[in-house]
Protein backbone atom coordinates (compact mmCIF):
# COMPACT_ATOMS: atom_id res chain seq x y z
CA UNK A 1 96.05 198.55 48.65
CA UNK A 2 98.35 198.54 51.54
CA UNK A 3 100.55 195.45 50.46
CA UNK A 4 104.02 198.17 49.69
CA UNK A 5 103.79 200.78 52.02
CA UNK A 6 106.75 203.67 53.02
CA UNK A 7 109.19 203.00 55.33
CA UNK A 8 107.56 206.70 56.47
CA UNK A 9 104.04 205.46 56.92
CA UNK A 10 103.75 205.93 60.64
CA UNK A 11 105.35 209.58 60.52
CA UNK A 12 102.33 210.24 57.62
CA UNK A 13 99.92 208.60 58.92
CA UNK A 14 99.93 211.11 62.45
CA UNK A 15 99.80 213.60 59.56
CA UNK A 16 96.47 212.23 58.01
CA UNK A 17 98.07 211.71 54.81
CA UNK A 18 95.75 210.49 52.02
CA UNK A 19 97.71 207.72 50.02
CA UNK A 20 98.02 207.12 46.17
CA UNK A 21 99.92 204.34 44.57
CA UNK A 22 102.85 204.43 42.87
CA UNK A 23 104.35 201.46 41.28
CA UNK A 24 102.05 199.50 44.03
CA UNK A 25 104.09 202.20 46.87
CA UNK A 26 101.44 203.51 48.94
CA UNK A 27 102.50 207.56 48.64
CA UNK A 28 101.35 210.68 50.21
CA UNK A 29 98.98 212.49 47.94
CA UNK A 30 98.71 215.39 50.75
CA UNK A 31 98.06 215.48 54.37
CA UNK A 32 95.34 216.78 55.87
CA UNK A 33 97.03 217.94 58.65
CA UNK A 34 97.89 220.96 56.20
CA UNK A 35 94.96 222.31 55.15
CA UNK A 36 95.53 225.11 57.76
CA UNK A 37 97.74 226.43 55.54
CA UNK A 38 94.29 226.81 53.36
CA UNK A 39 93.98 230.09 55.24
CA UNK A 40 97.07 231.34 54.02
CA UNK A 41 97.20 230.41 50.78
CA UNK A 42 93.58 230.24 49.72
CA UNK A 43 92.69 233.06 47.37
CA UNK A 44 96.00 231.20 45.27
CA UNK A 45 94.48 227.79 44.70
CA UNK A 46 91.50 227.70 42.51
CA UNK A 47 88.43 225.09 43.27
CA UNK A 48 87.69 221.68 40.81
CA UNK A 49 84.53 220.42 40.38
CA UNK A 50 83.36 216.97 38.76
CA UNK A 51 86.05 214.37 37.60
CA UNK A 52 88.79 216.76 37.84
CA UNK A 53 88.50 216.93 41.62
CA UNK A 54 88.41 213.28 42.68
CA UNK A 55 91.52 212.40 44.48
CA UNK A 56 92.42 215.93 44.21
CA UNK A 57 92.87 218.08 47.20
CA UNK A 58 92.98 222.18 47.41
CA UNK A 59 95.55 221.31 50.31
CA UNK A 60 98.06 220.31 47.45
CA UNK A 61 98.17 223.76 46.37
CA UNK A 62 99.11 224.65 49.71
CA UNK A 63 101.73 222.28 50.28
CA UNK A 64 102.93 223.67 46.80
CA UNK A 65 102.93 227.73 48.02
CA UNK A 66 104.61 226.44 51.23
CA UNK A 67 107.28 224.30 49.38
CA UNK A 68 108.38 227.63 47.47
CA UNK A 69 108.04 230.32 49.78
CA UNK A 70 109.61 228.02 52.83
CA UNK A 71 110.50 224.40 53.40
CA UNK A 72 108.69 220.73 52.78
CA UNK A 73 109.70 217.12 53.38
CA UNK A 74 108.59 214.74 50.74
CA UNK A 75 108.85 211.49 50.79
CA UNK A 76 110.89 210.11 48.07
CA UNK A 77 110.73 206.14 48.86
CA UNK A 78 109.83 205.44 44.94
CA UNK A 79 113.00 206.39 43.86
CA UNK A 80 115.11 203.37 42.87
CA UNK A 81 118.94 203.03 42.64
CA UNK A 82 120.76 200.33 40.04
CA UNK A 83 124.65 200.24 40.88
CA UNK A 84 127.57 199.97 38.39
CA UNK A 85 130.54 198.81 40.35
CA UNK A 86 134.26 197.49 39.03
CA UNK A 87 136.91 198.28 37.18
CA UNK A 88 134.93 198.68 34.08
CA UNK A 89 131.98 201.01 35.36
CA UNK A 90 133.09 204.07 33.84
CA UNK A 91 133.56 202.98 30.73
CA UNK A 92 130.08 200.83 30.95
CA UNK A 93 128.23 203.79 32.51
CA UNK A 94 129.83 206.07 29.84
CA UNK A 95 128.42 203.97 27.09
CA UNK A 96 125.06 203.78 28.56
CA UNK A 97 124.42 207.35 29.27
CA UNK A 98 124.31 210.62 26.59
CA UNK A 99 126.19 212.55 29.09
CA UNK A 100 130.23 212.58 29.61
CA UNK A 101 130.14 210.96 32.91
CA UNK A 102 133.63 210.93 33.44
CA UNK A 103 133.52 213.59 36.47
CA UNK A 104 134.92 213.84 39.64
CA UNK A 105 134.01 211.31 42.59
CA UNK A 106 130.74 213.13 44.26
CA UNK A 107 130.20 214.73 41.08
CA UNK A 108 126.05 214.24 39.79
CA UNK A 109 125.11 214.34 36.49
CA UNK A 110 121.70 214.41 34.90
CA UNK A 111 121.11 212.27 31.36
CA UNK A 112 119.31 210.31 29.66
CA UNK A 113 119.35 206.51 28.30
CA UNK A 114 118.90 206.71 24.09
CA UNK A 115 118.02 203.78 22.59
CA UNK A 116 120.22 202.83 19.28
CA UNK A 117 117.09 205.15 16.67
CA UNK A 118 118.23 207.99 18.90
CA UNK A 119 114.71 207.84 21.28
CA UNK A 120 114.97 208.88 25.07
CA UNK A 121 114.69 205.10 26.90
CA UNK A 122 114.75 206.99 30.04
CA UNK A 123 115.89 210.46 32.01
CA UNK A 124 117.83 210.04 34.88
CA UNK A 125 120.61 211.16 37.60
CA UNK A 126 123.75 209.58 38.10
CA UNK A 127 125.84 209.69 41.06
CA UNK A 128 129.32 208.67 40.56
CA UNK A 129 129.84 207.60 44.43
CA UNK A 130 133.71 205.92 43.94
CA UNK A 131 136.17 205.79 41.51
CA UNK A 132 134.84 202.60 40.44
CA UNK A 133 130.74 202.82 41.75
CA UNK A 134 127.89 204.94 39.99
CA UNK A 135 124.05 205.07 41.27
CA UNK A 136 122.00 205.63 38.93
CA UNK A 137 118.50 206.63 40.33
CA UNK A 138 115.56 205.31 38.63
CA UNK A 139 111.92 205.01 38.51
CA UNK A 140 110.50 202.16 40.94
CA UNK A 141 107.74 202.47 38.40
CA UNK A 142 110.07 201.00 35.48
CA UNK A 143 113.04 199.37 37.65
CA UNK A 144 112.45 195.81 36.13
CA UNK A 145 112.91 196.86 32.71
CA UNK A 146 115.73 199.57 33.58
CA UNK A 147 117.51 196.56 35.15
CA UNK A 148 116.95 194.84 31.71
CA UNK A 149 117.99 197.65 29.47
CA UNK A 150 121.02 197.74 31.66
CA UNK A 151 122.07 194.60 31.88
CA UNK A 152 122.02 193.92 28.21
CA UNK A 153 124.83 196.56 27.63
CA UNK A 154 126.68 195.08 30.41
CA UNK A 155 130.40 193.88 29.67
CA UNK A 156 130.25 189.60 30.26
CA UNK A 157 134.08 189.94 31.20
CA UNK A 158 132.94 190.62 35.13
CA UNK A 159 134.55 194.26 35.35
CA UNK A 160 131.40 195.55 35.99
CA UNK A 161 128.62 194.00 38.94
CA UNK A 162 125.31 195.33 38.28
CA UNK A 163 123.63 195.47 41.79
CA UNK A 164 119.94 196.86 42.48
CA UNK A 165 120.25 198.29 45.77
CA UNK A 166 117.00 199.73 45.88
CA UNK A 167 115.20 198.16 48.64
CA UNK A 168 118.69 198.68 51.17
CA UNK A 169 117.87 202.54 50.76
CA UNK A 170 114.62 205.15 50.79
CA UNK A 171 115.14 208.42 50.32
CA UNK A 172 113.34 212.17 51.13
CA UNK A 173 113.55 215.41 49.67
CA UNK A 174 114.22 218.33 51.75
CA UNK A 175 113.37 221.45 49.47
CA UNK A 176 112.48 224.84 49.65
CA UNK A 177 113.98 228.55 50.55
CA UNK A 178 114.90 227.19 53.97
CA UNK A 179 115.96 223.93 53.34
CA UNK A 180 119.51 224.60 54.31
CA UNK A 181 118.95 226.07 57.67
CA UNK A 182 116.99 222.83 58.49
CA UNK A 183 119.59 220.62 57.82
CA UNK A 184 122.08 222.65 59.11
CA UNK A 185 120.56 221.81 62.34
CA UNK A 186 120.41 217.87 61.69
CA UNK A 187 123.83 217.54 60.50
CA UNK A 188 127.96 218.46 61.69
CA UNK A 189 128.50 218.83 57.98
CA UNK A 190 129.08 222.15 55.95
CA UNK A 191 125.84 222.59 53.74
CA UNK A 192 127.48 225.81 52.68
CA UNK A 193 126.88 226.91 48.70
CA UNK A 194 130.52 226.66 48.03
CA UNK A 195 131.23 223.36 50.73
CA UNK A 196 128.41 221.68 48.76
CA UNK A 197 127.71 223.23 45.54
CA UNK A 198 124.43 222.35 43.26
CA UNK A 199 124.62 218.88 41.33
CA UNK A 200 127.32 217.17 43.58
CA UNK A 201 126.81 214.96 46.51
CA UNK A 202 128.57 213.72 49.78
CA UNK A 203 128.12 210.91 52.71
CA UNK A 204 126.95 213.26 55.78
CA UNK A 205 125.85 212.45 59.12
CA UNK A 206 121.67 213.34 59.96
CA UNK A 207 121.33 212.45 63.25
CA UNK A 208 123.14 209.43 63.83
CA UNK A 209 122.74 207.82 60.45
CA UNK A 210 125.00 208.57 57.43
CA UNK A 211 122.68 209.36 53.97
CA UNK A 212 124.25 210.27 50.45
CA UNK A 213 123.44 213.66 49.72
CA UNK A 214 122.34 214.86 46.49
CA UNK A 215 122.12 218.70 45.94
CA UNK A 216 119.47 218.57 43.35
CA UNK A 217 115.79 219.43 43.20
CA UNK A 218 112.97 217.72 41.33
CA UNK A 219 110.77 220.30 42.85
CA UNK A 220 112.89 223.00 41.26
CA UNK A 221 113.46 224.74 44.44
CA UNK A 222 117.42 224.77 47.22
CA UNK A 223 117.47 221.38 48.34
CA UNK A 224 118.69 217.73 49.05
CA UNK A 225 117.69 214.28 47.83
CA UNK A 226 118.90 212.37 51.13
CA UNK A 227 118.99 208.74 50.54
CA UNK A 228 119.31 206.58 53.46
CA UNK A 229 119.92 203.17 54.99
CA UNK A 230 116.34 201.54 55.56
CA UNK A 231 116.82 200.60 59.09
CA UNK A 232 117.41 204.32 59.45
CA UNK A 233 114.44 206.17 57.68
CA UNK A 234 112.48 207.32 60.65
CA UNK A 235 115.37 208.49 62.96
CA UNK A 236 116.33 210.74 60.07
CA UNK A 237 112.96 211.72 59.45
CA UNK A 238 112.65 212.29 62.95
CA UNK A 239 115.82 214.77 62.83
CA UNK A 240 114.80 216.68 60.58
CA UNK A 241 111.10 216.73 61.50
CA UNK A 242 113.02 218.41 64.61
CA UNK A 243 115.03 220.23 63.10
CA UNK A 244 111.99 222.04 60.65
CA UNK A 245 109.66 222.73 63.79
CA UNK A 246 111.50 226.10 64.00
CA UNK A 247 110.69 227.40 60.57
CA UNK A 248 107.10 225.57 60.23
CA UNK A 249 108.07 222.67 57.93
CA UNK A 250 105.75 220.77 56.02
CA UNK A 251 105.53 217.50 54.46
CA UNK A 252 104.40 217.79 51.04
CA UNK A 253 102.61 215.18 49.12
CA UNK A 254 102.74 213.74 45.49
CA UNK A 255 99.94 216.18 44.20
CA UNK A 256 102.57 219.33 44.99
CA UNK A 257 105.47 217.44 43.91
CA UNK A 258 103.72 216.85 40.10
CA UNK A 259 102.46 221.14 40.29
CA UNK A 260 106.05 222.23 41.13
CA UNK A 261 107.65 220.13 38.92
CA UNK A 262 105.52 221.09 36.20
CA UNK A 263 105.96 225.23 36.52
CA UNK A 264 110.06 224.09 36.39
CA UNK A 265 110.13 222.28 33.28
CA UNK A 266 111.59 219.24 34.71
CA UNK A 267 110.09 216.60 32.28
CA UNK A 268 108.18 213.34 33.52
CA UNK A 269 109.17 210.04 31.61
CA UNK A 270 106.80 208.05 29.96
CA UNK A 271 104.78 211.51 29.49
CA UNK A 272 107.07 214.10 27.99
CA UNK A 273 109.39 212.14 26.85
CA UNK A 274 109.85 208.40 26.19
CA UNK A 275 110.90 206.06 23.02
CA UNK A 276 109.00 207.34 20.52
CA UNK A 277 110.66 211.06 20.46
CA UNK A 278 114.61 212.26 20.56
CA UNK A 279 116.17 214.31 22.71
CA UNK A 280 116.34 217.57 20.38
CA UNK A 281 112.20 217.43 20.30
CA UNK A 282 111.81 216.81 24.15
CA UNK A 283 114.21 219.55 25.02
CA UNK A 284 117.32 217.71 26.32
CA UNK A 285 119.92 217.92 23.45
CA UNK A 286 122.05 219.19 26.56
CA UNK A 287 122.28 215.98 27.71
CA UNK A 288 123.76 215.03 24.67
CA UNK A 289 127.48 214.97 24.04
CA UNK A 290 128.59 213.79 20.68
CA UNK A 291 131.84 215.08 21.00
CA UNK A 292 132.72 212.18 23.76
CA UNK A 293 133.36 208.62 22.95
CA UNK A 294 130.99 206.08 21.62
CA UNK A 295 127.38 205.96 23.54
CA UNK A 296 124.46 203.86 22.68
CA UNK A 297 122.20 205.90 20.31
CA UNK A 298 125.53 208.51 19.30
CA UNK A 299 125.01 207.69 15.34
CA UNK A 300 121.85 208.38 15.63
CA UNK A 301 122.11 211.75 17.56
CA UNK A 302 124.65 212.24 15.15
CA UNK A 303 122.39 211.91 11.50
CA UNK A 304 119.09 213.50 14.09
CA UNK A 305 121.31 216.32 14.95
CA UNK A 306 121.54 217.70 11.18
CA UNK A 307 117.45 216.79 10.71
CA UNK A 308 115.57 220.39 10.97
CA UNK A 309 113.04 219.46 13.77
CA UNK A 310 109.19 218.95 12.57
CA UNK A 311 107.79 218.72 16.16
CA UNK A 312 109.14 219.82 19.50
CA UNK A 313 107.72 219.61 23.47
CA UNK A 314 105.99 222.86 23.94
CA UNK A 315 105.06 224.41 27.01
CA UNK A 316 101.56 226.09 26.96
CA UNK A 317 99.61 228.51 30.01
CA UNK A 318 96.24 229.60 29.84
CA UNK A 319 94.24 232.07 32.93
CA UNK A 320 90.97 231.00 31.71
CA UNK A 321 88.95 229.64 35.12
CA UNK A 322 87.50 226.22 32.72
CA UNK A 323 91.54 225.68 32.04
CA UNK A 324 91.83 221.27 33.35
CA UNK A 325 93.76 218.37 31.35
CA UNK A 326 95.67 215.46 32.54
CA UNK A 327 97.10 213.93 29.27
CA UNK A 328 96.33 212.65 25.97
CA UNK A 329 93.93 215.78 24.86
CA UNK A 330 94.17 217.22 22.28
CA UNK A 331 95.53 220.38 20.95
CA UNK A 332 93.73 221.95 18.45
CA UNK A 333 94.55 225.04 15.59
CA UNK A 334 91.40 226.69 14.39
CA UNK A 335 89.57 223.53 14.42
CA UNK A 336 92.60 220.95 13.30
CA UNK A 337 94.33 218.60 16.17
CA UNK A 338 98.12 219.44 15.99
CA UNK A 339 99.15 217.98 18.95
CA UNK A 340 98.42 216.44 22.62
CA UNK A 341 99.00 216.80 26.35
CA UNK A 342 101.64 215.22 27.13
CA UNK A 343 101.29 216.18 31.23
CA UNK A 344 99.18 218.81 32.87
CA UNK A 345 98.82 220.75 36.10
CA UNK A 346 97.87 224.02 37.61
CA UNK A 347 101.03 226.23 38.73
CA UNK A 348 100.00 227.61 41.76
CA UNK A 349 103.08 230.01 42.12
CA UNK A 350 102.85 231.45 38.36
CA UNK A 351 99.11 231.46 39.01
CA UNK A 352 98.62 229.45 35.49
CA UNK A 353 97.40 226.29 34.26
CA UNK A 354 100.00 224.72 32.63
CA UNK A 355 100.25 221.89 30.01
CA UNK A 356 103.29 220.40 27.46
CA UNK A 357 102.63 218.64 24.53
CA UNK A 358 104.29 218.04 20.81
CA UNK A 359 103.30 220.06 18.64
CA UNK A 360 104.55 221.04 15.19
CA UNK A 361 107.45 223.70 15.12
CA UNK A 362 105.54 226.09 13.43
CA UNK A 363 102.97 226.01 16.07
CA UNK A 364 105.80 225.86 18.85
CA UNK A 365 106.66 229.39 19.04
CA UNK A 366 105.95 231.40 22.20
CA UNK A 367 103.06 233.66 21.54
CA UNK A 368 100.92 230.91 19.45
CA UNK A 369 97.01 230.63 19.90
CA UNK A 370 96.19 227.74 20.65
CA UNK A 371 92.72 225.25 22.57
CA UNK A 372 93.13 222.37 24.11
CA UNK A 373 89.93 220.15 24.93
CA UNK A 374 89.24 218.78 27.84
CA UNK A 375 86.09 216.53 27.89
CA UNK A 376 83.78 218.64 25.11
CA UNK A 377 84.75 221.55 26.28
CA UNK A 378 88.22 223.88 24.62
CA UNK A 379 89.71 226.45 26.42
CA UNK A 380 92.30 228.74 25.02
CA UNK A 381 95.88 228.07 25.65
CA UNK A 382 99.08 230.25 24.68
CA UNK A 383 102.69 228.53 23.71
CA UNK A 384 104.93 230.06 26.40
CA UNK A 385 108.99 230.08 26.88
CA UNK A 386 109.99 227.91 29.53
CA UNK A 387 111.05 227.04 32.04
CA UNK A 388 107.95 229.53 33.86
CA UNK A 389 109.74 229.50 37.68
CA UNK A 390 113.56 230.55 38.50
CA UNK A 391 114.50 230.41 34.30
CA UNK A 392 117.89 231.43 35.68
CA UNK A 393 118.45 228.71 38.50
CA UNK A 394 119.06 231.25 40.98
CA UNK A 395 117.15 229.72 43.57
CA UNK A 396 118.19 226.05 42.47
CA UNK A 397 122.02 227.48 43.31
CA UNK A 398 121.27 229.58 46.25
């Protein structure tokens, strides 16, 4: 432990923040410093006991309620960033990605990576930064073989330099209700809806350092990724942290980011979706434009397309109080296994325990009976529409 640790570590640390690893990252789980929002919020978060309660905190709940109803700062420093630049990078990043990417400078687009059979090699945003430059964020979790998958669609005629930048930038999150009045008061720049409208992103000044701004929320909630120069990570932590005082800002930890996430829809790769399903099963055929010019895994979208589907992602909810999974249990029909977890969590603004996983289509439809089992014990789940928060992206495009 300890040998990768955030650029942000002595802002967290002041906030007691208990660590978990990512990708060998030391991350914030939750700080303790919030559990007086436990008084608050308490009757909302329901207790664990046993397994499901080590390295689990009822302060992640809170940091959860307080992302929706007001404003958090999360630390986003395992986000990684490989870089397309040349003359050739839109046609490269065009072939790479499911998505038409050709879009406006500042435009961001969300897509996915198919592999040749048509699977989903990995979900991801792309910022098209210059005429000639994409960043396309990644994983730090699965940046070496990203950087491989890349690099072996890469044109050998040098119009395109594939760069991983990762390590020059870090990166936080600035989501909730009032995330635009914060950084209204960290930055000169208009922040506006229509100045700096959902899924695009601009250079602005917070404080005295100048971050690339992406309007876009993992968390599901108004917002800004803010990526930024390393030397500069705690002066613009320190801005904002300024800035938030007013409205009682938090800094929320990895345990809220994975709820809030979760009660969105957003899917988590290498859980919901990864290799061994396509995009019409896991939900993003929308990232999927066969109309556009050749893309790695297009003739297969194309034969997939006109398949009917035998299994899809499903989301299910359940109120009962024994309601816990992680992933990998199974989903049962009046005794018969018909699916998995793919990822689970409780969603502490729908008041729910939620959980995806494949299941048949015939056992996909909202309304369907289901148990899942968690450790001996089932629990009765229900197949639910989705997503279960802001289904119309109101507060995504506030």
């Amino acid at each position: 432990r300890n040998v990768r640790v955030s650029p942000f570590a002595p802002r967290l640390d002041a906030l007691k923040t208990v660590y978990t690893t990512f990708a060998g990252l030391e991350l914030g789980n939750w700080s303790e410093e919030n559990s007086r929002l436990l008084e608050k919020y308490d009757e909302r978060i329901p207790s664990r006991t046993g397994y499901a309660a080590q390295y689990w905190s009822r302060i992640q709940g809170a940091e959860h309620l307080a992302t929706r109803e007001n404003v958090a700062l999360f630390d986003l420093t395992g986000l990684s960033i490989i870089e397309a630049k040349g003359p050739g990078a839109l046609k490269f990043v065009n072939y790479l990605c499911s998505s038409e990417m050709n879009k406006p400078v500042g435009s961001v687009v969300y897509t996915c990576w198919l592999t040749p059979k048509g699977g989903v090699r990995r979900d991801l945003a792309v910022a098209r930064v210059a005429e000639d430059q994409f960043w396309m964020f990644v994983g730090e979790g699965t940046l070496p073989q990203d950087m491989v998958w890349v690099k072996q669609f890469a044109p050998t005629d040098g119009s395109v330099a594939i760069n991983d930048i990762s390590n020059s930038y870090t990166a936080l999150g600035l989501w909730g209700p009032n995330a635009r009045k914060v950084l209204e008061k960290a930055t000169t720049a208009d922040v506006g809806n229509a100045a700096f409208p959902y899924f695009t992103s601009q250079w602005i000044d917070v404080g005295f350092a100048r971050v690339l701004a992406l309007r876009l929320s993992y968390a599901g909630e108004l917002g800004w990724e803010l990526h930024i120069p390393m030397d500069a990570a705690l002066p613009v932590w320190d801005a904002l942290w300024e800035a938030g005082k007013e409205f009682d800002m938090v800094a929320g930890g990895q345990g809220a980011f994975d709820s809030l996430r979760l009660e969105k829809g957003y899917r988590l790769w290498g859980g919901d979706v990864y290799t061994e399903y396509n995009p019409y099963q896991s939900g993003l055929a929308w990232t999927v434009r066969l109309s556009k010019s050749d893309f790695v895994g297009r003739e297969a979208c194309l034969k997939l397309k006109e398949k009917p589907l035998k299994k899809k992602l499903a989301c299910l909810v359940s109120d009962d109080p024994k309601a816990m999974a992680f992933g990998y249990e199974p989903i049962f029909n009046n005794g018969t296994v018909v699916g998995h977890v793919t990822s689970a969590n409780y969603g502490y603004s729908v008041g729910k325990f939620i959980v995806y996983g494949y299941l048949p289509v015939e056992y996909a439809t909202p309304g369907t009976q289901l148990d899942v089992e968690y450790l001996g014990q089932r629990w009765p789940a229900t197949v639910s529409n989705e997503p279960l928060w802001d289904p119309k992206m109101e507060r995504l495009k506030a």
